[in-house]
Each structure stands twice: as structure tokens, then as C-alpha cells.
PDB file of N, CA and C in Angstrom:
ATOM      1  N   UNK A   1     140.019  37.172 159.558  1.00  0.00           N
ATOM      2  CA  UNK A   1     139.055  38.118 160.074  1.00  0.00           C
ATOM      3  C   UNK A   1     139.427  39.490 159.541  1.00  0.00           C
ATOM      4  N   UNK A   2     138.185  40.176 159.035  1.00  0.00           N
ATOM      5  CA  UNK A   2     138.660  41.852 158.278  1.00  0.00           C
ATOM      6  C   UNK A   2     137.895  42.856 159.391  1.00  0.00           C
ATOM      7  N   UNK A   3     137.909  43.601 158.985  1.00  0.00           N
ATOM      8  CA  UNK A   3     136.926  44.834 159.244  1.00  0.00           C
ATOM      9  C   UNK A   3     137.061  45.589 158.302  1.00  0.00           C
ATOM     10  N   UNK A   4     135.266  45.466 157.419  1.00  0.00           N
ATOM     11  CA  UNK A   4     134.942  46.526 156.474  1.00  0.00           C
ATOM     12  C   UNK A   4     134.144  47.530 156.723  1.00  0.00           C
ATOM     13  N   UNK A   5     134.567  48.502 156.047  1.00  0.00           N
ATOM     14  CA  UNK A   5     133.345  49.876 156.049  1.00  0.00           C
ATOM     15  C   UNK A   5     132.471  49.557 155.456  1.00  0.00           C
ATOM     16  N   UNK A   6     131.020  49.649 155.905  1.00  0.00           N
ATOM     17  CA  UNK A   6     130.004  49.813 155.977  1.00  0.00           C
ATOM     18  C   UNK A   6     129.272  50.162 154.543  1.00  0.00           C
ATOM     19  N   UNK A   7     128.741  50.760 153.148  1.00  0.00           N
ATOM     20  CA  UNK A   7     128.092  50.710 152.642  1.00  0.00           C
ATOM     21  C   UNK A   7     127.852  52.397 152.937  1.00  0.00           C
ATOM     22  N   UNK A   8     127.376  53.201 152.517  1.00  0.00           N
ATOM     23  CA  UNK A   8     126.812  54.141 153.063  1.00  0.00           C
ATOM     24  C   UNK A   8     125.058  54.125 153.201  1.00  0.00           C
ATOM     25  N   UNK A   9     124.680  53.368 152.727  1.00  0.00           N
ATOM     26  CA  UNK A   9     123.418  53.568 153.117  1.00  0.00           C
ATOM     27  C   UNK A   9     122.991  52.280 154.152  1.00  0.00           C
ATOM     28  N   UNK A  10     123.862  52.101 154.872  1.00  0.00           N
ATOM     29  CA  UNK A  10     124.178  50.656 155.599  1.00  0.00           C
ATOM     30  C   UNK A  10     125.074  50.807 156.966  1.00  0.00           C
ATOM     31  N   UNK A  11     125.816  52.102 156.816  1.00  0.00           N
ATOM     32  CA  UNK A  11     126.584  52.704 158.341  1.00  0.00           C
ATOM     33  C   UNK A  11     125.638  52.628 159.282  1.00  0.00           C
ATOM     34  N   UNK A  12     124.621  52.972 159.179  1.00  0.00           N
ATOM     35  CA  UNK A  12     123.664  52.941 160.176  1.00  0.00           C
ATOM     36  C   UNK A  12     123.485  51.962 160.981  1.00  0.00           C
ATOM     37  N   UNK A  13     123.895  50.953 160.599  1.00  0.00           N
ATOM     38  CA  UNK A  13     123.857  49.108 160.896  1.00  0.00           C
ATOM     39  C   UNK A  13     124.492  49.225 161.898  1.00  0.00           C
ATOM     40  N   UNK A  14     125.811  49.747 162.081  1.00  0.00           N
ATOM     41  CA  UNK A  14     126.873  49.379 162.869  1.00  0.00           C
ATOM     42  C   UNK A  14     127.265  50.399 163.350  1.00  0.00           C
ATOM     43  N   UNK A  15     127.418  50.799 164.934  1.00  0.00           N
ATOM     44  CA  UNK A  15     128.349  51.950 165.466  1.00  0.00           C
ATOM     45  C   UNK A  15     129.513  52.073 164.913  1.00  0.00           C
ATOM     46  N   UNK A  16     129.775  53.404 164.356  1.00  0.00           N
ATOM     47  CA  UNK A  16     131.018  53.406 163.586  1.00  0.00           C
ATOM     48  C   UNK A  16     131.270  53.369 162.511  1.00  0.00           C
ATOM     49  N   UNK A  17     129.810  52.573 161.250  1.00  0.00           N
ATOM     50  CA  UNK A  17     129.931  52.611 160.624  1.00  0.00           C
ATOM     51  C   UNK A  17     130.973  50.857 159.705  1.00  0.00           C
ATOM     52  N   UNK A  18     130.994  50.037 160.625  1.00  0.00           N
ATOM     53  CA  UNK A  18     131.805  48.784 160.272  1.00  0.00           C
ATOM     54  C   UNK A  18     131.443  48.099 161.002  1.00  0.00           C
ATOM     55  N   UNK A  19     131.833  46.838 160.225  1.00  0.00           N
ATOM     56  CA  UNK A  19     131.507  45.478 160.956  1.00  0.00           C
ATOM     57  C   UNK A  19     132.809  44.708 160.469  1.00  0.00           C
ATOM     58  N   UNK A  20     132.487  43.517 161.407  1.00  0.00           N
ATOM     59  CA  UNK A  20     133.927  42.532 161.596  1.00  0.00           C
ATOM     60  C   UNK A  20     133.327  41.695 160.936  1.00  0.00           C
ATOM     61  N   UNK A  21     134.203  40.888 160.147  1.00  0.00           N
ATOM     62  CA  UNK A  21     133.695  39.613 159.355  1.00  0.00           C
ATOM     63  C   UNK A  21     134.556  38.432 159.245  1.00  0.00           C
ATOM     64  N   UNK A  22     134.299  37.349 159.895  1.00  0.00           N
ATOM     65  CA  UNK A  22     135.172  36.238 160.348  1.00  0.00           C
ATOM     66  C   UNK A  22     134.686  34.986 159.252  1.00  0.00           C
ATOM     67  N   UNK A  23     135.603  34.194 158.374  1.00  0.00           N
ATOM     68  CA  UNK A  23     135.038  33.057 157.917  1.00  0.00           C
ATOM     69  C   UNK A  23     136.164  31.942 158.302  1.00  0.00           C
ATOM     70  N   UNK A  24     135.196  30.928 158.081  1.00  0.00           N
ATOM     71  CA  UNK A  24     135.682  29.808 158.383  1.00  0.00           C
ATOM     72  C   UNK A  24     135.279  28.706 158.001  1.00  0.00           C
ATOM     73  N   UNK A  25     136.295  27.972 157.172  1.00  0.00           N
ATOM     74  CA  UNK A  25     135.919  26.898 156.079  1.00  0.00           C
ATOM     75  C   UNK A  25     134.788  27.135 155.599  1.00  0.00           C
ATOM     76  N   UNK A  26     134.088  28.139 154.691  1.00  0.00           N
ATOM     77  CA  UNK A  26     132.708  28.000 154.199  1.00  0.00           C
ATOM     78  C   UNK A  26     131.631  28.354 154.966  1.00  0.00           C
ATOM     79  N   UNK A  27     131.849  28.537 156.040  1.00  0.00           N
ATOM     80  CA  UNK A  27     130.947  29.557 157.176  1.00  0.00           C
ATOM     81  C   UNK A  27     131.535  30.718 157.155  1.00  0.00           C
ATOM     82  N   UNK A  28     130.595  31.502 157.643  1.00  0.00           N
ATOM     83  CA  UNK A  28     130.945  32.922 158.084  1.00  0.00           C
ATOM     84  C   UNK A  28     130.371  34.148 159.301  1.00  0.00           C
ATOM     85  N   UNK A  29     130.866  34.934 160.175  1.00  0.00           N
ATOM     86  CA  UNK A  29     130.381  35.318 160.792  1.00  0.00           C
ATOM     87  C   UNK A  29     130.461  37.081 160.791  1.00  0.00           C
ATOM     88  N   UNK A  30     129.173  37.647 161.178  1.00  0.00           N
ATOM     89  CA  UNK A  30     129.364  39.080 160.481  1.00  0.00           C
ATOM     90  C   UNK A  30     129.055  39.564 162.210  1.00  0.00           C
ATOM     91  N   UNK A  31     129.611  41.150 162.652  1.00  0.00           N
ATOM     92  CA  UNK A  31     129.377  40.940 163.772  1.00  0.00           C
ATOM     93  C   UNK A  31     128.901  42.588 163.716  1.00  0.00           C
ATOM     94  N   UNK A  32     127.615  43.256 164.153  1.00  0.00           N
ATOM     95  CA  UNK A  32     127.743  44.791 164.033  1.00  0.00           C
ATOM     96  C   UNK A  32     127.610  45.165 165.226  1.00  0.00           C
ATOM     97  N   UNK A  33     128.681  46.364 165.920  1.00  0.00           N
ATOM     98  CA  UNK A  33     128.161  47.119 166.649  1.00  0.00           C
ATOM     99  C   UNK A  33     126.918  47.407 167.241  1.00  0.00           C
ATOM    100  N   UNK A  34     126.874  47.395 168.643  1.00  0.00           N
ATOM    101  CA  UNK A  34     126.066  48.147 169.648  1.00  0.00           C
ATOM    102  C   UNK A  34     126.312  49.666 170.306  1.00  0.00           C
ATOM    103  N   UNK A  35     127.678  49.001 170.719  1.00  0.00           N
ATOM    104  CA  UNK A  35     128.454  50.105 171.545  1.00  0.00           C
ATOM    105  C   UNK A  35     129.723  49.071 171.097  1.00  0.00           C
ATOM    106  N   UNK A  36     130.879  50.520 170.947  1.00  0.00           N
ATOM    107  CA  UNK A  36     131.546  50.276 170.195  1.00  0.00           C
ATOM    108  C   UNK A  36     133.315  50.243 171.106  1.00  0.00           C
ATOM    109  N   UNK A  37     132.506  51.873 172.035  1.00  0.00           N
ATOM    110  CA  UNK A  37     133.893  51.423 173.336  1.00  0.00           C
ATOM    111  C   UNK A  37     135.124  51.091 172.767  1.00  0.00           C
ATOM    112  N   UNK A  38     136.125  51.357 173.929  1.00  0.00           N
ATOM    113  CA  UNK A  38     137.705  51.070 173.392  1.00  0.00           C
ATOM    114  C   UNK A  38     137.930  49.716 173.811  1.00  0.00           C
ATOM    115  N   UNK A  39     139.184  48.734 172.941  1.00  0.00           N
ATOM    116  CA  UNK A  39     138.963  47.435 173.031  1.00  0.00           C
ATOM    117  C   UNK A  39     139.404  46.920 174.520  1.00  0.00           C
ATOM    118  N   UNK A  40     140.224  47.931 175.459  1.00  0.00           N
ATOM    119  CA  UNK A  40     140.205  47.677 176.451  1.00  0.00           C
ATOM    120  C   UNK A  40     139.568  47.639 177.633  1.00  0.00           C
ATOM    121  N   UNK A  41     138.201  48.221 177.114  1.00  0.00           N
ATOM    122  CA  UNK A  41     136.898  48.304 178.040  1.00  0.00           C
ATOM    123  C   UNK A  41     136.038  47.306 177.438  1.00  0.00           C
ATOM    124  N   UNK A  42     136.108  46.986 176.585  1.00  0.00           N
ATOM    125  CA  UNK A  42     135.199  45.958 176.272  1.00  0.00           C
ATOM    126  C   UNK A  42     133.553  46.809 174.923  1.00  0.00           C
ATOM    127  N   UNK A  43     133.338  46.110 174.705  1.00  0.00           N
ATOM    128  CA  UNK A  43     131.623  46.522 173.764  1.00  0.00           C
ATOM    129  C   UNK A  43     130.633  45.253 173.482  1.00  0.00           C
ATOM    130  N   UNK A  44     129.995  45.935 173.163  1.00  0.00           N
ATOM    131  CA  UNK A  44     128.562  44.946 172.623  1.00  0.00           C
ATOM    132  C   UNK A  44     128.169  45.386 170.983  1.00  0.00           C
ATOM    133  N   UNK A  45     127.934  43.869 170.243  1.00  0.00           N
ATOM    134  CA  UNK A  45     127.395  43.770 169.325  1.00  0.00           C
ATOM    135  C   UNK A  45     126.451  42.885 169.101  1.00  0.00           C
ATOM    136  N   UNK A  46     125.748  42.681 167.752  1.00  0.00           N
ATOM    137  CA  UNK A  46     124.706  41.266 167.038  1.00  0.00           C
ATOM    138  C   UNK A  46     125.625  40.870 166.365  1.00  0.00           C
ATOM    139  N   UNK A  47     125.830  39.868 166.946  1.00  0.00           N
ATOM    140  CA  UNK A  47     126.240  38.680 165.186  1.00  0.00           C
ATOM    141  C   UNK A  47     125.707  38.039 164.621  1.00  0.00           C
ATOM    142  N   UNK A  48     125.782  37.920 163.214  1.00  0.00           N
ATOM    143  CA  UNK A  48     124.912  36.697 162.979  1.00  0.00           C
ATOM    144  C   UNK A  48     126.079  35.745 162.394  1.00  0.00           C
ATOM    145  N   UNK A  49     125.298  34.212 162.425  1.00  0.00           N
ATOM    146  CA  UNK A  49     126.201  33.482 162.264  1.00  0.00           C
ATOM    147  C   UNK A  49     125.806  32.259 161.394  1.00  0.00           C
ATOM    148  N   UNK A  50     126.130  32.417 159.912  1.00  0.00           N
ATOM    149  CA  UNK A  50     125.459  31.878 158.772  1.00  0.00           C
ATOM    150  C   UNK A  50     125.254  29.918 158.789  1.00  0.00           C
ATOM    151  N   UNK A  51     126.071  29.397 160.034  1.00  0.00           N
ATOM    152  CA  UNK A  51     125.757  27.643 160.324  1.00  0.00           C
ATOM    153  C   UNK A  51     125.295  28.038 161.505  1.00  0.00           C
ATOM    154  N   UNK A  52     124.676  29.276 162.219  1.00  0.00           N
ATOM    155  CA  UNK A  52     124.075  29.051 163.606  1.00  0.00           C
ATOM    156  C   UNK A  52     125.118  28.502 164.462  1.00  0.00           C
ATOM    157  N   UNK A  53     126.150  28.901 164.721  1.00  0.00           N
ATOM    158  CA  UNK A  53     127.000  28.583 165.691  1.00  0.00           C
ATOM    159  C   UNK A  53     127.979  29.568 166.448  1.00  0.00           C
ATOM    160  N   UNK A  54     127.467  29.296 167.896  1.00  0.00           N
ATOM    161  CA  UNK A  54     127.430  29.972 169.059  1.00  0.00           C
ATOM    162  C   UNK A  54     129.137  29.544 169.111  1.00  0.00           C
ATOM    163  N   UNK A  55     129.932  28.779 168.693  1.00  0.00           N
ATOM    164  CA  UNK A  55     131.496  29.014 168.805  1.00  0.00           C
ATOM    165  C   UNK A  55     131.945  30.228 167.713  1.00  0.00           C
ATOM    166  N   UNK A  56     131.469  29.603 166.481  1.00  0.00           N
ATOM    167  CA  UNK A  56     132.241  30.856 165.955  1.00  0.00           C
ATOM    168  C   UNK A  56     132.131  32.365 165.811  1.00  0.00           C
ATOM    169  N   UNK A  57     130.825  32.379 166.921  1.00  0.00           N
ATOM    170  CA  UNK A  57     130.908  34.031 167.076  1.00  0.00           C
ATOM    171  C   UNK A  57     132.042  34.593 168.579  1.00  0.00           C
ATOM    172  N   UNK A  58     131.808  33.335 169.273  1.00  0.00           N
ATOM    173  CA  UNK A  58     132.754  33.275 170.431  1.00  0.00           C
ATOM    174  C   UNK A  58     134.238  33.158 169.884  1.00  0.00           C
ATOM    175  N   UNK A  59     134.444  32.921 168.693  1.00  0.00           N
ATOM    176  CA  UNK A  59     135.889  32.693 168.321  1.00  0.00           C
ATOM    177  C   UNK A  59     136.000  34.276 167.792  1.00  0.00           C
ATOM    178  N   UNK A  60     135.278  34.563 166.789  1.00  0.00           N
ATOM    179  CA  UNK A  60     135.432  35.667 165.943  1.00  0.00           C
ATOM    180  C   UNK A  60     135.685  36.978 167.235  1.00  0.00           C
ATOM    181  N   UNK A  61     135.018  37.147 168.870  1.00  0.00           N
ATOM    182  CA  UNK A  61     134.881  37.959 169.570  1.00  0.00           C
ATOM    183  C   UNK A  61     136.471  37.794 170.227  1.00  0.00           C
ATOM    184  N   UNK A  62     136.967  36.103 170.403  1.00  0.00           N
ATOM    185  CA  UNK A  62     138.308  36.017 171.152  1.00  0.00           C
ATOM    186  C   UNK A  62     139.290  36.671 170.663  1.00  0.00           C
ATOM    187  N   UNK A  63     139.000  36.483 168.938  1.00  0.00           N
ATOM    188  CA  UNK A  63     140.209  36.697 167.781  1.00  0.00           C
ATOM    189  C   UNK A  63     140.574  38.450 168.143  1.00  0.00           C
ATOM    190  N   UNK A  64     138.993  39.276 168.102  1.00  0.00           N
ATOM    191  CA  UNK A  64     139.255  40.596 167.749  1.00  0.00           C
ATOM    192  C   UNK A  64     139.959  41.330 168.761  1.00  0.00           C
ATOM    193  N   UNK A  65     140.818  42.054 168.282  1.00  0.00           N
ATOM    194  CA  UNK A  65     142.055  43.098 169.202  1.00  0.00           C
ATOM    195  C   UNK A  65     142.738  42.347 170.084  1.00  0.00           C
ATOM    196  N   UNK A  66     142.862  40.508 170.786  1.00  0.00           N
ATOM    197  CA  UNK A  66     143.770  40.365 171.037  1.00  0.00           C
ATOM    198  C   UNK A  66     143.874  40.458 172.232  1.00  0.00           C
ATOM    199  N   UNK A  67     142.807  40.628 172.838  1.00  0.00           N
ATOM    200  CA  UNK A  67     142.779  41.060 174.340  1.00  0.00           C
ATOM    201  C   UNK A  67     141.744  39.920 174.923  1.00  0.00           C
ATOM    202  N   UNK A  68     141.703  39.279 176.595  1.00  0.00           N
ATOM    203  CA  UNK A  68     140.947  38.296 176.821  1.00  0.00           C
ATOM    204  C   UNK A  68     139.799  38.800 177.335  1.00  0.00           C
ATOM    205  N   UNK A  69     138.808  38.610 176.774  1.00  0.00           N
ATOM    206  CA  UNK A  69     137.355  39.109 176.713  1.00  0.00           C
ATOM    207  C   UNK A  69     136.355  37.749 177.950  1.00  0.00           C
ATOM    208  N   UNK A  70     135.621  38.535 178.498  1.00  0.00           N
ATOM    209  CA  UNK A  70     134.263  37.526 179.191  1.00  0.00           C
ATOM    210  C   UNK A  70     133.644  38.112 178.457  1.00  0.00           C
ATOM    211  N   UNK A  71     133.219  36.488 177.783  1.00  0.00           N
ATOM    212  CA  UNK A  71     132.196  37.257 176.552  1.00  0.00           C
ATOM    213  C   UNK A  71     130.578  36.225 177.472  1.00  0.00           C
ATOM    214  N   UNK A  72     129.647  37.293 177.060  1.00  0.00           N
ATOM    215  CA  UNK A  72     128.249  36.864 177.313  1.00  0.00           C
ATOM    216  C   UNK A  72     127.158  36.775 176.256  1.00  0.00           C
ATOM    217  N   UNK A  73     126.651  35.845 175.475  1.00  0.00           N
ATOM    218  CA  UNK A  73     125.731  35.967 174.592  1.00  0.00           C
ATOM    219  C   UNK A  73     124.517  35.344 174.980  1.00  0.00           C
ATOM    220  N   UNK A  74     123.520  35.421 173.741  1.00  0.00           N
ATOM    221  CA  UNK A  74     122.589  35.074 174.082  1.00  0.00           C
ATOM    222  C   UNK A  74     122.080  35.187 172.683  1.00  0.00           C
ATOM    223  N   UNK A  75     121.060  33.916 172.272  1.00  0.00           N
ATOM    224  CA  UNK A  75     120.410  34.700 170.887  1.00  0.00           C
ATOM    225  C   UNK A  75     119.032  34.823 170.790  1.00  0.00           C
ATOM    226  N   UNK A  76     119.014  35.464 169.746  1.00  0.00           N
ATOM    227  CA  UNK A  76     117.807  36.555 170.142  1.00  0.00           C
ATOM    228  C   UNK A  76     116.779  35.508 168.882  1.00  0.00           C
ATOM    229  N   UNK A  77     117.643  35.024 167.567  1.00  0.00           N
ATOM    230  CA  UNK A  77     116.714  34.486 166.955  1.00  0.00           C
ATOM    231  C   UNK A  77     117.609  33.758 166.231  1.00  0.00           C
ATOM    232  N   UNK A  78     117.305  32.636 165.560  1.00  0.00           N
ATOM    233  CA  UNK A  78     117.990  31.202 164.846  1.00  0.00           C
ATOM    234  C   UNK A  78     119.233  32.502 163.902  1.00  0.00           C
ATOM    235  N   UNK A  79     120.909  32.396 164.544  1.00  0.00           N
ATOM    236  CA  UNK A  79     122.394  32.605 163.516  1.00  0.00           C
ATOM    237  C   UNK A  79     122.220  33.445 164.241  1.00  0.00           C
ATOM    238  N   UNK A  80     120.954  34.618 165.108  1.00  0.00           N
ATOM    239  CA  UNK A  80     121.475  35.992 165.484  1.00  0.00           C
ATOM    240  C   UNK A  80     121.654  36.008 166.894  1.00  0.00           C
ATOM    241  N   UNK A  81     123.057  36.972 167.445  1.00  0.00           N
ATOM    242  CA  UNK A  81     123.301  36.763 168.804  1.00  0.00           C
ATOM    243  C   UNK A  81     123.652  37.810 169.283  1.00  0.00           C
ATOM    244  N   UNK A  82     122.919  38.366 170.514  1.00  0.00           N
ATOM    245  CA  UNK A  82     123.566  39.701 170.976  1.00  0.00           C
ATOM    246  C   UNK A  82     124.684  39.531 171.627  1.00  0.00           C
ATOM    247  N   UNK A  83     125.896  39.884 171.988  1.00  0.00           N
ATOM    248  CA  UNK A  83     127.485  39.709 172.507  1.00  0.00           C
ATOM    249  C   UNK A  83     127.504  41.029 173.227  1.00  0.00           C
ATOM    250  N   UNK A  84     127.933  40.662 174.527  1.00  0.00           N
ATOM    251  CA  UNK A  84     128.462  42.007 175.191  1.00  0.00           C
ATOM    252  C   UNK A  84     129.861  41.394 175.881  1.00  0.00           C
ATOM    253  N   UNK A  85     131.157  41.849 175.991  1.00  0.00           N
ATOM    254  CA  UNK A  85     132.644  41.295 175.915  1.00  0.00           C
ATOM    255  C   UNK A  85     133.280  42.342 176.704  1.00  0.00           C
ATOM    256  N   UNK A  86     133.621  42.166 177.776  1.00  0.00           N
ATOM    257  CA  UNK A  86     134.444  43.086 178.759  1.00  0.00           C
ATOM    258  C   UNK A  86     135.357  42.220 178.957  1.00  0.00           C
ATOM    259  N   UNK A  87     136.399  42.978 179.481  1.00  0.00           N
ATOM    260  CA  UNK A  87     138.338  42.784 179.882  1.00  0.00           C
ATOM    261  C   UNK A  87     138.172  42.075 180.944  1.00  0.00           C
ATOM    262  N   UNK A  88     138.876  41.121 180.867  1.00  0.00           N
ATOM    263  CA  UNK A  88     138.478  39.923 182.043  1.00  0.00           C
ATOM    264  C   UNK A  88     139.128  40.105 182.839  1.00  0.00           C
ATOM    265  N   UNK A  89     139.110  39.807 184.514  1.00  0.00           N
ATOM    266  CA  UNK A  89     139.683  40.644 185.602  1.00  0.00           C
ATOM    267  C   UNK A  89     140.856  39.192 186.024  1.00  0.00           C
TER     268      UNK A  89
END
């Protein structure tokens, strides 16, 4: 899993300006900002997820910063998923 900068005519995509990018065996998952928040409060992004699968955006969200997330998704349209991930009590 990386986190790249953004493109400049493409920051706009993502709070912050970056997105997280998770692959796996030949899949891949790209994840951009909503709200971007510190990783100990938790944030919301879209992922999309190039085999349509609702684990590996849930993996790619467990992986990032390391911290245990309640993650909530939902998708909005076939690979794309909105994620909102707060610090689990």
C-alpha cells in the first residue's frame, strides 16, 4: 500500500491532494479523500475497487495508519464505495 500525490490537475480529487493505493495479486484499490481528519479520529473517503470487492477496500482501510477502524461502507455504484472509518471504542 503507497500514498501518492495527486497529479496537479487531479488534487482536486482528493482532500489533501493524495490518494492511497492498495494492490493485490492483480487487483487494485484506489481510495480518495472526503474528509481527511487525523488518523486517530477517523475520515471518510470513495474507493474504487477495480474486481468490485467490498474486502479489499475494507482491507486497504484496516491496513492504513495501523489503528482499529469501524469502518462503514456502502456503494454508491458497481467498484465505487463511500467509506467513513472512526477509532473503535
Amino acid at each position: 500500500m503507497e500514498l501518492i500525490e495527486l497529479p496537479e490537475d487531479y488534487k482536486k480529487c482528493s482532500s489533501g491532494g493524495e490518494a492511497v493505493v492498495r494492490k493485490n495479486n492483480g487487483s487494485y484499490t484506489v481510495g480518495f479523500w472526503y474528509t481527511q481528519g487525523f488518523l486517530d479520529s477517523g475520515f471518510s473517503l470513495f474507493a474504487y475497487s477495480n474486481d468490485d470487492s467490498r474486502t479489499d477496500v475494507i482491507q486497504m482501510v484496516k491496513e492504513y495508519g495501523g489503528i482499529e477502524y469501524e469502518i462503514n461502507l456502502s456503494e454508491k455504484e458497481k467498484g465505487w464505495y463511500y467509506v467513513t472509518a472512526k477509532v473503535g471504542e
